[in-house]
C-alpha atoms as a PDB file:
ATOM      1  CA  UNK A   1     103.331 103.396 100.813  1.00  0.00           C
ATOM      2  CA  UNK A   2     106.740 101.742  99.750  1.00  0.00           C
ATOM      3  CA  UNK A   3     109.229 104.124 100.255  1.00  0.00           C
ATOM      4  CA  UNK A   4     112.274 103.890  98.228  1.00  0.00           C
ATOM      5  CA  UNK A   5     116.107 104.667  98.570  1.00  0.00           C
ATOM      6  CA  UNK A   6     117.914 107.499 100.768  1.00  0.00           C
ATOM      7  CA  UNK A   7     116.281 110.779  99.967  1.00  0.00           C
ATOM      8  CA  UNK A   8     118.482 113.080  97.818  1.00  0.00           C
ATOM      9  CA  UNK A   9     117.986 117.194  98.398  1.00  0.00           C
ATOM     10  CA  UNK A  10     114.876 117.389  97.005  1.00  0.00           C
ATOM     11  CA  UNK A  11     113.567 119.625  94.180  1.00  0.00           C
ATOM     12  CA  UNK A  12     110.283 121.635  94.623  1.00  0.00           C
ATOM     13  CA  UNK A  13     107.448 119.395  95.120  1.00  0.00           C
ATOM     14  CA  UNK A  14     106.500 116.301  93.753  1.00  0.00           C
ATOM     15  CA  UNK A  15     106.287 114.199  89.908  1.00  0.00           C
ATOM     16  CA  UNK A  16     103.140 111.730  90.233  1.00  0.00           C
ATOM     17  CA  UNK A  17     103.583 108.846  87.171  1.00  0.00           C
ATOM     18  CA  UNK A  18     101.272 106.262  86.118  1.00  0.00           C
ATOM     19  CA  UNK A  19     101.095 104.044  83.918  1.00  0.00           C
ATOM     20  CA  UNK A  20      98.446 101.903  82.616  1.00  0.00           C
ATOM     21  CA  UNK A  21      96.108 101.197  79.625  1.00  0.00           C
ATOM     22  CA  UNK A  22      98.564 101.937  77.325  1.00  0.00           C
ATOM     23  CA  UNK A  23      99.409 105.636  78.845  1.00  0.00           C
ATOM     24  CA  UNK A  24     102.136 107.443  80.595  1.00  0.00           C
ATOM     25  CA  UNK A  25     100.745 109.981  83.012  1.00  0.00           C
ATOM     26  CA  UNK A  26     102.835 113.047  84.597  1.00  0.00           C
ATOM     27  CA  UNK A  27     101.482 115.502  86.836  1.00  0.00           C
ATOM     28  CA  UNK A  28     104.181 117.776  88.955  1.00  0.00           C
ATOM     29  CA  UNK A  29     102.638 119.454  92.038  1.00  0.00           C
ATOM     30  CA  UNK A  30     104.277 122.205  94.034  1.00  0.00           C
ATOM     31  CA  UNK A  31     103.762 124.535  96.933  1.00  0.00           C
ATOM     32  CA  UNK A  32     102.654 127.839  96.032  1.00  0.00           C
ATOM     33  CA  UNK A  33     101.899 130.732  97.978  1.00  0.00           C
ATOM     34  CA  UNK A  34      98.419 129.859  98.353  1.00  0.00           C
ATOM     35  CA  UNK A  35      98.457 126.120  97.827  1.00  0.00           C
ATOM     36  CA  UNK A  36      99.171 123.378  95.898  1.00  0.00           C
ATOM     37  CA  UNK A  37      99.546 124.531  92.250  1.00  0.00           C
ATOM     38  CA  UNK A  38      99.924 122.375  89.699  1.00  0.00           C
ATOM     39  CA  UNK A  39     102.828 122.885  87.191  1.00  0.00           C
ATOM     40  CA  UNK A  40     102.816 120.164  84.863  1.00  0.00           C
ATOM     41  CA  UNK A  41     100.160 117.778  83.657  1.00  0.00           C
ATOM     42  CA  UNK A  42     101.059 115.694  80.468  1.00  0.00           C
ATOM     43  CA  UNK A  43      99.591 112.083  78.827  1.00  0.00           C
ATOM     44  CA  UNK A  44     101.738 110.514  76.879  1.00  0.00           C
ATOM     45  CA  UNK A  45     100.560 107.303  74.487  1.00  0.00           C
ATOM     46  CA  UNK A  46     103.091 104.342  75.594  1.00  0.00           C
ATOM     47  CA  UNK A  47     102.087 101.004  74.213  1.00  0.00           C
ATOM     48  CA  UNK A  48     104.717  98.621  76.352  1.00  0.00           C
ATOM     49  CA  UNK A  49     106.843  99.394  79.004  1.00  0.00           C
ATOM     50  CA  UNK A  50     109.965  99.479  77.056  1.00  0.00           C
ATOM     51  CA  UNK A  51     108.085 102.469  74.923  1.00  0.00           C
ATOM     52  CA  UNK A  52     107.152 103.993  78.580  1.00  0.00           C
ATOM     53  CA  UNK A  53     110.935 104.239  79.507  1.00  0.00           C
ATOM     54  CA  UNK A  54     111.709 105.932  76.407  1.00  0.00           C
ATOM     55  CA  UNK A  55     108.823 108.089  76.262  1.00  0.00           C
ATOM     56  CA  UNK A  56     109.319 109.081  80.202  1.00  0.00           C
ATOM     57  CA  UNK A  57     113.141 109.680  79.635  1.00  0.00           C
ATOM     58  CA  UNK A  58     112.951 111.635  76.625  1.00  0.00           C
ATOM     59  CA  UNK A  59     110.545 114.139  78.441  1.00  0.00           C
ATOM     60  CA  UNK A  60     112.197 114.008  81.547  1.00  0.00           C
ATOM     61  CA  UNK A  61     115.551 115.511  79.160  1.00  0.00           C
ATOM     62  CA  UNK A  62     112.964 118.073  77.236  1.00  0.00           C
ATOM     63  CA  UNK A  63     111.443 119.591  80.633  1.00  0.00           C
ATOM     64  CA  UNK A  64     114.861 119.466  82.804  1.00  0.00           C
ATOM     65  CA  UNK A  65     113.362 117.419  85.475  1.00  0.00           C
ATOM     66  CA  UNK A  66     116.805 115.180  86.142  1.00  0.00           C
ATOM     67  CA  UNK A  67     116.759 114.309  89.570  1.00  0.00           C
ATOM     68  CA  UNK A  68     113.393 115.489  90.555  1.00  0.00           C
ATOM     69  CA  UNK A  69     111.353 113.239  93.550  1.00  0.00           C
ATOM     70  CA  UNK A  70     108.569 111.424  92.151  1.00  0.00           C
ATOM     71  CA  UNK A  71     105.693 109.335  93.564  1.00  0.00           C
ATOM     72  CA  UNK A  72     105.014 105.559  91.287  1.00  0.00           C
ATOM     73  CA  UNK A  73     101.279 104.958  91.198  1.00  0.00           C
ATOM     74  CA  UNK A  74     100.578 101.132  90.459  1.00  0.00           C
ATOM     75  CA  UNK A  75      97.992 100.401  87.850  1.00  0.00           C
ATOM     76  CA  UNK A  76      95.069  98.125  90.061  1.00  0.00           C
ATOM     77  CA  UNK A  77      96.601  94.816  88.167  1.00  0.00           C
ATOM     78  CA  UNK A  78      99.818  95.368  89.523  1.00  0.00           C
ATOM     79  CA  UNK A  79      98.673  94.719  93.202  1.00  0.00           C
ATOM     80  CA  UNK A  80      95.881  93.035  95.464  1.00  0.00           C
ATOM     81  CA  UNK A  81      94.495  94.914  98.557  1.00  0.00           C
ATOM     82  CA  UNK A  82      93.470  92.912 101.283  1.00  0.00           C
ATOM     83  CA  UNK A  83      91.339  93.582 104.166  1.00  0.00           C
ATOM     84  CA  UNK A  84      92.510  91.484 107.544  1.00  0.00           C
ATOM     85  CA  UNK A  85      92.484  91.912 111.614  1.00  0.00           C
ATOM     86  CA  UNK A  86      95.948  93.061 112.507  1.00  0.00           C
ATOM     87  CA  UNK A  87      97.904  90.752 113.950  1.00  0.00           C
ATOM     88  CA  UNK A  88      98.671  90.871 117.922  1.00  0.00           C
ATOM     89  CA  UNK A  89     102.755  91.816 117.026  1.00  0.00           C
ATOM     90  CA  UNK A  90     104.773  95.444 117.291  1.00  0.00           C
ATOM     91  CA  UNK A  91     103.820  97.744 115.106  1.00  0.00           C
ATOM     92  CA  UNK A  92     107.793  97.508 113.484  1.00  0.00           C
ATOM     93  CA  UNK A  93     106.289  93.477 112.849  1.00  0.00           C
ATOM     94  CA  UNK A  94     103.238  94.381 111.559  1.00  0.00           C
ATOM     95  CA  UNK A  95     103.568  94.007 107.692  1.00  0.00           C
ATOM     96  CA  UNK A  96     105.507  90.637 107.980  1.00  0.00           C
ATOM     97  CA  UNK A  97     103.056  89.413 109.909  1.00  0.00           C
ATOM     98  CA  UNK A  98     100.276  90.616 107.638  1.00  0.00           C
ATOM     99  CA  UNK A  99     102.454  88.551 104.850  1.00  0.00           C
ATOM    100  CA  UNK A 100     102.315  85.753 106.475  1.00  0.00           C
ATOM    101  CA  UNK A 101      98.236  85.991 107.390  1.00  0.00           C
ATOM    102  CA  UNK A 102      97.811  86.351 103.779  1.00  0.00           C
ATOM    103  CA  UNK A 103      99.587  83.478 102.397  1.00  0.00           C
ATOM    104  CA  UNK A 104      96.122  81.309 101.788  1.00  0.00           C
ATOM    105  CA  UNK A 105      94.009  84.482  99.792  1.00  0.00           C
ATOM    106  CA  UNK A 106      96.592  84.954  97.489  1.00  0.00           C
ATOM    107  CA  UNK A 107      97.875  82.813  94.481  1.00  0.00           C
ATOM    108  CA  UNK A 108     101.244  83.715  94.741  1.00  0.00           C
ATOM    109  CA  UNK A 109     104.084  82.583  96.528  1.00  0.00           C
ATOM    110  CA  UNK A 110     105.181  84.820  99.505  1.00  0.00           C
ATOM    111  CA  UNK A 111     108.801  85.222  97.691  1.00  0.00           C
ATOM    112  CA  UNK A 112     107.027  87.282  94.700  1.00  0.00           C
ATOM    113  CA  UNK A 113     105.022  89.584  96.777  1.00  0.00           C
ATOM    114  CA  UNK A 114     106.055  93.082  97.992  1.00  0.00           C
ATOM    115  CA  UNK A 115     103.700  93.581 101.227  1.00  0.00           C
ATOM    116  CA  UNK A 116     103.310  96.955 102.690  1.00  0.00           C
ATOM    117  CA  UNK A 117     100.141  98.018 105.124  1.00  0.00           C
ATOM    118  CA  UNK A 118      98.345 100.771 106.010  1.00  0.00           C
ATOM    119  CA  UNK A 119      95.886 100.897 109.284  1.00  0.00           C
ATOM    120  CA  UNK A 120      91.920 102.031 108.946  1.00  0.00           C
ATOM    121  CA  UNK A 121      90.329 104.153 111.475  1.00  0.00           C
ATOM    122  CA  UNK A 122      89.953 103.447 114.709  1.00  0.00           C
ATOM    123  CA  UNK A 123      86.175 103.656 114.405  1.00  0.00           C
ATOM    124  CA  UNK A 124      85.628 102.147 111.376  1.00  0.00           C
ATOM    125  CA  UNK A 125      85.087  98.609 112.826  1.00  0.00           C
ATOM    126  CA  UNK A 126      83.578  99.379 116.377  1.00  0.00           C
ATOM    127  CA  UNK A 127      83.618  96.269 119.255  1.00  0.00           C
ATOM    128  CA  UNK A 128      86.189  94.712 117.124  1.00  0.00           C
ATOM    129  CA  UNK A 129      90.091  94.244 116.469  1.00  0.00           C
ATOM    130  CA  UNK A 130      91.740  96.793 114.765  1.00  0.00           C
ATOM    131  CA  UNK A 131      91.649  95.788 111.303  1.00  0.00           C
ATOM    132  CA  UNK A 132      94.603  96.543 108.401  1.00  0.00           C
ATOM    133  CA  UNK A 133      94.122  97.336 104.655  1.00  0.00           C
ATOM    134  CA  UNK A 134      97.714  95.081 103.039  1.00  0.00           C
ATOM    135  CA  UNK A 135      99.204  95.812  99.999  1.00  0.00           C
ATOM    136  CA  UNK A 136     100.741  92.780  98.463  1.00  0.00           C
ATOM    137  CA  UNK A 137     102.394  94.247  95.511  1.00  0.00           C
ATOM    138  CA  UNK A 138     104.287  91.473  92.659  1.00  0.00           C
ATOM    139  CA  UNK A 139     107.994  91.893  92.819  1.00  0.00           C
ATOM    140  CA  UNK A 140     107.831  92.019  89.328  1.00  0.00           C
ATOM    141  CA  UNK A 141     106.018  95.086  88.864  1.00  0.00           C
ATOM    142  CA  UNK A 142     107.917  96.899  91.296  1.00  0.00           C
ATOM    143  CA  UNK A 143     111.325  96.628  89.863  1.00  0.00           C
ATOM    144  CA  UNK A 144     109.735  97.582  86.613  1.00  0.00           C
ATOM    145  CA  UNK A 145     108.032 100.743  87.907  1.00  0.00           C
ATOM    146  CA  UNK A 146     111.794 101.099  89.656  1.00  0.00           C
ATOM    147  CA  UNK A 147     113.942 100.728  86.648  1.00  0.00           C
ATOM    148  CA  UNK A 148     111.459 102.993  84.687  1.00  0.00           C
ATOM    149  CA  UNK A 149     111.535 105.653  87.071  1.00  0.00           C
ATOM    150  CA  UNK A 150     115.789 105.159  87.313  1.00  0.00           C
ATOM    151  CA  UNK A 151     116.385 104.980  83.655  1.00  0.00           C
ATOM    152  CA  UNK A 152     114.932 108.269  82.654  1.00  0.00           C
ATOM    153  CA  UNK A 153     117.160 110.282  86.052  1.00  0.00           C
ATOM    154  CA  UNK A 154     114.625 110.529  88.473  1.00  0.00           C
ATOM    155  CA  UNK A 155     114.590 109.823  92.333  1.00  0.00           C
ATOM    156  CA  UNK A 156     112.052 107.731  93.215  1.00  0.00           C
ATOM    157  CA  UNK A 157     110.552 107.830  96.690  1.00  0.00           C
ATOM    158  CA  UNK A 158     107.450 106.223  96.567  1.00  0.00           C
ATOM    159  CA  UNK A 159     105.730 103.764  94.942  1.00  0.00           C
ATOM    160  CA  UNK A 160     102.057 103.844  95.542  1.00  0.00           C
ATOM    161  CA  UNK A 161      98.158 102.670  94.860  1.00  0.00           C
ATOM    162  CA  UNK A 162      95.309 104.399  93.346  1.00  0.00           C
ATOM    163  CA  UNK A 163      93.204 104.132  96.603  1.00  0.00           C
ATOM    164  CA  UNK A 164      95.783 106.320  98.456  1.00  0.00           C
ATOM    165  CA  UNK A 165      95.961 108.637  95.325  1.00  0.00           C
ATOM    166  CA  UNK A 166      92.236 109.229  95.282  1.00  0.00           C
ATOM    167  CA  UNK A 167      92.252 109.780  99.463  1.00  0.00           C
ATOM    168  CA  UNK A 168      95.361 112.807  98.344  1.00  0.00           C
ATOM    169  CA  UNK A 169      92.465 114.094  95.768  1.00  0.00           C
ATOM    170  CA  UNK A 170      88.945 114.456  97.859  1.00  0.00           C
ATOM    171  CA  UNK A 171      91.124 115.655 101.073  1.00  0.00           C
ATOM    172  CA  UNK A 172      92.098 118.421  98.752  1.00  0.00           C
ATOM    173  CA  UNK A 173      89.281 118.920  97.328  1.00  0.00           C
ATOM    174  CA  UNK A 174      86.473 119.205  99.517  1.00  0.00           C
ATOM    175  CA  UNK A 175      85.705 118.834 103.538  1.00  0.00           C
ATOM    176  CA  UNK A 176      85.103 115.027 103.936  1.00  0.00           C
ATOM    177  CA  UNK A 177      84.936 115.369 107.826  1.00  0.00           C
ATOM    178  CA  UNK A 178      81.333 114.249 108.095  1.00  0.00           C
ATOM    179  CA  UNK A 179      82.557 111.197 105.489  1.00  0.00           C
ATOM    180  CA  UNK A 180      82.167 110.975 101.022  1.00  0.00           C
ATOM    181  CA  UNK A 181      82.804 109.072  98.587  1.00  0.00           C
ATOM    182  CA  UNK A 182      84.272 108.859  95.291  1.00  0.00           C
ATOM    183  CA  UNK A 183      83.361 107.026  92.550  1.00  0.00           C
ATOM    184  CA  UNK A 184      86.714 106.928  89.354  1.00  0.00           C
ATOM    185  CA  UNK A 185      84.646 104.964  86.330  1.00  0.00           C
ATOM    186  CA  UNK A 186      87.137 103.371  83.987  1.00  0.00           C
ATOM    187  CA  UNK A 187      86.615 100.566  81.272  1.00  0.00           C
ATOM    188  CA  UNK A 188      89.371  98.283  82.696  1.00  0.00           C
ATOM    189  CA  UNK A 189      87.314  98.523  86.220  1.00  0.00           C
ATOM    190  CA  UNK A 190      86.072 101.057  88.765  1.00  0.00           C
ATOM    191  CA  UNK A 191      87.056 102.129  92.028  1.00  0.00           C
ATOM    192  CA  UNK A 192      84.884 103.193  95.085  1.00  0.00           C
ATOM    193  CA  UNK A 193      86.410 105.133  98.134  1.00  0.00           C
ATOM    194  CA  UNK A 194      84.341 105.640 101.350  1.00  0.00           C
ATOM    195  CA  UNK A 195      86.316 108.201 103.140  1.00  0.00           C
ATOM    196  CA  UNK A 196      86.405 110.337 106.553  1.00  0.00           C
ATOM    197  CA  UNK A 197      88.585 112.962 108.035  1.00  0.00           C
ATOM    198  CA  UNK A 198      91.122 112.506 105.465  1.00  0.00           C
ATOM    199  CA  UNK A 199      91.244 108.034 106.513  1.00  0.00           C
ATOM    200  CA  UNK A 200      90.115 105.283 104.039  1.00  0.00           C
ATOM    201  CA  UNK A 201      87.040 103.459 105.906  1.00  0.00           C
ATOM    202  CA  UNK A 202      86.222 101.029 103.259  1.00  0.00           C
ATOM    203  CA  UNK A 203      87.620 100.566  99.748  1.00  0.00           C
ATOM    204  CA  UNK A 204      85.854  98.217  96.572  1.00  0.00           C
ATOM    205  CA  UNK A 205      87.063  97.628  92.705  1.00  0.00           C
ATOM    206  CA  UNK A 206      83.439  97.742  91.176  1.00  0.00           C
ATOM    207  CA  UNK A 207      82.676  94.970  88.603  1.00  0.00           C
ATOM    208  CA  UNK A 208      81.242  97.710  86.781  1.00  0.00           C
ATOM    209  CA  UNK A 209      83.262  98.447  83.548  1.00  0.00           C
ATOM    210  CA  UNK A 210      82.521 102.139  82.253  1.00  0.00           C
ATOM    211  CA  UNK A 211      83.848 102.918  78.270  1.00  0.00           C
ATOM    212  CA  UNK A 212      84.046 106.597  77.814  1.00  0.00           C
ATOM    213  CA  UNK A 213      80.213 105.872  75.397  1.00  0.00           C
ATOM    214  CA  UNK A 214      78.592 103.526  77.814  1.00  0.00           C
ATOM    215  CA  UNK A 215      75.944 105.972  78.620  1.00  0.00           C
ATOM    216  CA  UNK A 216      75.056 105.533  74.746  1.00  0.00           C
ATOM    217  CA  UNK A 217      75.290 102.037  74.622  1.00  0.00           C
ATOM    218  CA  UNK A 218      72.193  99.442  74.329  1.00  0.00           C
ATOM    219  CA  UNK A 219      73.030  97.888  77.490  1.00  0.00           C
ATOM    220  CA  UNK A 220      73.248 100.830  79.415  1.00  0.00           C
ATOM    221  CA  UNK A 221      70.058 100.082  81.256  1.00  0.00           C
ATOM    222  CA  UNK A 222      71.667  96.885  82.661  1.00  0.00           C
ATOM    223  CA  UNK A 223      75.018  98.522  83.331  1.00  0.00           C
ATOM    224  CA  UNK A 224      73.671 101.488  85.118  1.00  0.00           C
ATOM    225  CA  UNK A 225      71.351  99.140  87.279  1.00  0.00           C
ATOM    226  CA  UNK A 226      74.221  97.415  88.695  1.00  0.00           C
ATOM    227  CA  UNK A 227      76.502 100.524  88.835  1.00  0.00           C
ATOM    228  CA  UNK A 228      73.641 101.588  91.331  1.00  0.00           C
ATOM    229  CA  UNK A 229      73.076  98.659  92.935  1.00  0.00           C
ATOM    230  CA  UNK A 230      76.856  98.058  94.166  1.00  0.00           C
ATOM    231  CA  UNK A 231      77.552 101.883  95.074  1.00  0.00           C
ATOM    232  CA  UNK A 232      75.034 101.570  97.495  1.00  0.00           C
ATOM    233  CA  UNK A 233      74.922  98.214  99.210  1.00  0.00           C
ATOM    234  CA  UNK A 234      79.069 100.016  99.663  1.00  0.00           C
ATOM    235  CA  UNK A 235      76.965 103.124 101.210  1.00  0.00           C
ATOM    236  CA  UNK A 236      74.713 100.909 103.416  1.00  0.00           C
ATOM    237  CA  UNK A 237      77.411  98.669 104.625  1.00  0.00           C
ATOM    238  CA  UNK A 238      79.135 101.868 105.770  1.00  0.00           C
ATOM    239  CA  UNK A 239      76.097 103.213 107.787  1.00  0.00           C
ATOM    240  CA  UNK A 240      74.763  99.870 109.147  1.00  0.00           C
ATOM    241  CA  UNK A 241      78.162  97.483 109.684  1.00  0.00           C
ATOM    242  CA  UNK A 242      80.719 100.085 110.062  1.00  0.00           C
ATOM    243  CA  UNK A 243      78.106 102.215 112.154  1.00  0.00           C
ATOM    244  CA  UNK A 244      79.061 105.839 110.784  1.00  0.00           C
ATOM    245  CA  UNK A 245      76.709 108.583 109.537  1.00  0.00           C
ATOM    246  CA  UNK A 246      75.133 108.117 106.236  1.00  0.00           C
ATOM    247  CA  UNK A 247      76.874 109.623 103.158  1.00  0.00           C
ATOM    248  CA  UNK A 248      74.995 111.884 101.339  1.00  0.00           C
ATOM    249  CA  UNK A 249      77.804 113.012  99.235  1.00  0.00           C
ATOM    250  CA  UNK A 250      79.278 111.099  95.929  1.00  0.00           C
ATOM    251  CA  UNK A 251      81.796 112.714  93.912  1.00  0.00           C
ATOM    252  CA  UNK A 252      82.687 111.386  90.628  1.00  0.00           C
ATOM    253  CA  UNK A 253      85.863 111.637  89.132  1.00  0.00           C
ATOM    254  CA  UNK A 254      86.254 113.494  85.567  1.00  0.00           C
ATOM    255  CA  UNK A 255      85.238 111.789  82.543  1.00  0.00           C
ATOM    256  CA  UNK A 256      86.098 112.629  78.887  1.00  0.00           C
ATOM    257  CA  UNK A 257      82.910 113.466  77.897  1.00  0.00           C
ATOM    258  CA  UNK A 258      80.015 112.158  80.188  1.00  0.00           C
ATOM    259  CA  UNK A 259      80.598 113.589  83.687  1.00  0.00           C
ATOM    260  CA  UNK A 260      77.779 116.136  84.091  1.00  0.00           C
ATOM    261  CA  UNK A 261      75.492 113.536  82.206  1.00  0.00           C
ATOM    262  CA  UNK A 262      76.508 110.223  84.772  1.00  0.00           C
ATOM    263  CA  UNK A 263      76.121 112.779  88.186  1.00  0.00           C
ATOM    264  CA  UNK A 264      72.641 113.999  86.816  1.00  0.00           C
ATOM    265  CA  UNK A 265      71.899 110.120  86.578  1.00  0.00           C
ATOM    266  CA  UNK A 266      73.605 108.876  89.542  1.00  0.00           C
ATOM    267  CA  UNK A 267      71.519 111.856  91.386  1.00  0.00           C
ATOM    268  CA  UNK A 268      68.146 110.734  90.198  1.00  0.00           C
ATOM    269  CA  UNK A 269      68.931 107.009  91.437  1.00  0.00           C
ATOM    270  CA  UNK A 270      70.424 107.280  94.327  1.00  0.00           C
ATOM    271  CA  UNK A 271      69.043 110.226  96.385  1.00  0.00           C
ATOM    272  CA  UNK A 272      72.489 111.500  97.185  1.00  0.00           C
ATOM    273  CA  UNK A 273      74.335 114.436  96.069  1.00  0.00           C
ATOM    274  CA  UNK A 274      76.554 114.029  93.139  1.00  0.00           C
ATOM    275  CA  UNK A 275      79.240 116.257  92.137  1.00  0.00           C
ATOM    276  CA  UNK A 276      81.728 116.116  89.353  1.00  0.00           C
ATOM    277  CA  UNK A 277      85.551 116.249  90.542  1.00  0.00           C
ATOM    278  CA  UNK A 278      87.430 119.230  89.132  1.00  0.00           C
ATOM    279  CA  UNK A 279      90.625 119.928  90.363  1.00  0.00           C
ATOM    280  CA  UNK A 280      91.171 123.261  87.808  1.00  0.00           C
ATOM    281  CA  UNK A 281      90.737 125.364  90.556  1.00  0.00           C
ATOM    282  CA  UNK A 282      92.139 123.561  93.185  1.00  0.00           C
ATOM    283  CA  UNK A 283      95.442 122.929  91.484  1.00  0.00           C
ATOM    284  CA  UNK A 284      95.932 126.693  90.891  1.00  0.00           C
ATOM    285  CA  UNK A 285      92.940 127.970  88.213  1.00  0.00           C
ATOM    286  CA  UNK A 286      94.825 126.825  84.622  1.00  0.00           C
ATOM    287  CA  UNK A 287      92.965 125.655  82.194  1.00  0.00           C
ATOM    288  CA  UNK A 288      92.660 121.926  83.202  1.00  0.00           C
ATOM    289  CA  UNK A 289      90.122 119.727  80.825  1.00  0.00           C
ATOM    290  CA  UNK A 290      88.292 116.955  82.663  1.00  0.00           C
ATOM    291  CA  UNK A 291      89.407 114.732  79.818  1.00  0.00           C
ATOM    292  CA  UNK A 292      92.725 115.460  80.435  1.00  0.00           C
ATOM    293  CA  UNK A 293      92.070 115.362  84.361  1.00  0.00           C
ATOM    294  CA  UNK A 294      90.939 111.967  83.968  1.00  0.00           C
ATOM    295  CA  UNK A 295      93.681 110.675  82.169  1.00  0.00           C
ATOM    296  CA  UNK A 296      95.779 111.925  84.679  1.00  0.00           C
ATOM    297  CA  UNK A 297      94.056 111.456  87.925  1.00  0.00           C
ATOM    298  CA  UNK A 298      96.279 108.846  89.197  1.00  0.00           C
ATOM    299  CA  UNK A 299      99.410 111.232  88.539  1.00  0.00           C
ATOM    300  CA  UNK A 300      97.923 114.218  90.622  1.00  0.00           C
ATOM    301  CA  UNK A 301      96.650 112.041  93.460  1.00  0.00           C
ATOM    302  CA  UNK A 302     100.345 110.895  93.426  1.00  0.00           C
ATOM    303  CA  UNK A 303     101.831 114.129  93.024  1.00  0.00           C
ATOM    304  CA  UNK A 304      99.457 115.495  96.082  1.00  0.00           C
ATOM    305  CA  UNK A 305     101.517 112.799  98.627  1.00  0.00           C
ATOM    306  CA  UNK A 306     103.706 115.143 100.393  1.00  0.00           C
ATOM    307  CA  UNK A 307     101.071 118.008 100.530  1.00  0.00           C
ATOM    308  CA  UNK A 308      98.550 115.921 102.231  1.00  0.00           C
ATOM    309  CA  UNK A 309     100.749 114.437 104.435  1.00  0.00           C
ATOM    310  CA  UNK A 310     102.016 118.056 105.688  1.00  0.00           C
END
């Protein structure tokens, strides 16, 4: 995504950071002899950014992890993703162009934004022009994530988004070749990835805000009604408009304490299978708690960047 600064030697593997609703995320993923393994997965409560710095600095000193490569993963308000027909320009032209194609469905000036893209598959929008997912990231928040990450000694190489973090996670951690999709539930807004052979095909933030109690909630009924409703007009749109092969496969990312009770639900209304995420084996077989999984998703998915990629 946006790559940052000449690349230093770098240490083994890779330090994914997040930071959002009031948490500092760290997850450190390296190669081991049989895969990925995991060697670090920490929350940390952070109420500002100025507590974040200090926080991430002070650990940083404690675990001796001065000058190793880490991957930035934007909280969802720190960025709009847009969906547009490429422009008809060199690929080397391509994100300026995007930039400029975007200027009227964003409220921002062009000056503030920080525009990256990223293409879709080829076959995702059949008898049409190739279309582009843009980043348009606020200056702002980018020198923020950039001083944090510089402050506490660590070499930043990438700053990225949760969509691209969450691709990093199911391409680990199951075969997506005949397409899935994965649901992450939050209370400050869901995400919904419809993926394929390791490519984003279509992308939605759900309106549907999940607490970690909902399911015990009065208006449950309502919430899980329209939960339903917009997970699978996203399903249908893929099979009908987009003209791939049905998904029968959901996979929900861990919850604190609700996982096996939402997939048993989502299951029963949808007529799909559902399976919870968990990455404890995946990442190497330690103890991993989904709670703790959850709070950290963003930070593995982050951490997974140069793994997938190889």
């Amino acid at each position: 995504m946006f790559g940052l600064f000449n690349r230093q030697k770098q240490k083994s593997g890779l330090l994914g950071i997040s930071f959002n609703e009031q948490e500092l995320s760290l997850a450190h993923v390296y190669r081991g002899d049989e895969g990925p393994m995991l060697g670090m997965c920490e929350v940390i409560a952070a109420e500002t950014p100025e507590v974040a710095v200090k926080e991430l600095t002070a650990k940083v000193q404690q675990a001796g992890l001065q000058g190793f490569s880490c991957n930035f993963v934007l909280s969802p308000a720190d960025y709009n993703l847009l969906l547009i027909e490429a422009p008809a320009v060199e690929e080397s032209e391509l994100a300026a162009a995007a930039k400029w194609k975007i200027r009227d469905m964003i409220d921002k000036p062009l000056d503030q934004l920080a525009v990256v893209v990223f293409p879709v598959a080829e076959d995702a929008y059949r008898n049409q022009r190739k279309m582009l997912y843009v980043v348009a990231a606020d200056k702002v928040r980018i020198d923020q994530a950039v001083n944090m990450v510089v402050e506490a000694g660590l070499n930043l190489e990438y700053i990225d988004i949760p969509e691209l973090a969450m691709l990093n996670l199911t391409s680990l951690y199951l075969d997506d070749s005949n397409g899935v999709a994965m649901l992450d539930l939050r209370k400050n807004g869901s995400l919904l990835n419809l993926c394929k052979s390791s490519s984003i095909y279509l992308t939605r933030h759900l309106n549907t805000q999940m607490n970690d109690d909902m399911m015990s909630a009065y208006e449950w009924g309502n919430i899980r009604e329209r939960l339903v409703l917009e997970v699978q007009r996203s399903l249908d749109y893929y099979a009908s408009q987009m003209r791939q092969n049905h998904i029968n496969k959901l996979v929900l990312a861990p919850r604190k304490s609700d996982s096996i009770q939402l997939a048993d639900q989502l299951k029963e209304d949808m007529g799909v299978n559902v399976e919870v995420m968990n990455l404890e084996h995946a990442l190497g077989g330690n103890p991993l708690p989904l709670a703790l999984q959850q709070s950290c998703l963003m930070a593995m998915g982050g951490a997974l960047k140069l793994e997938m990629a190889a």
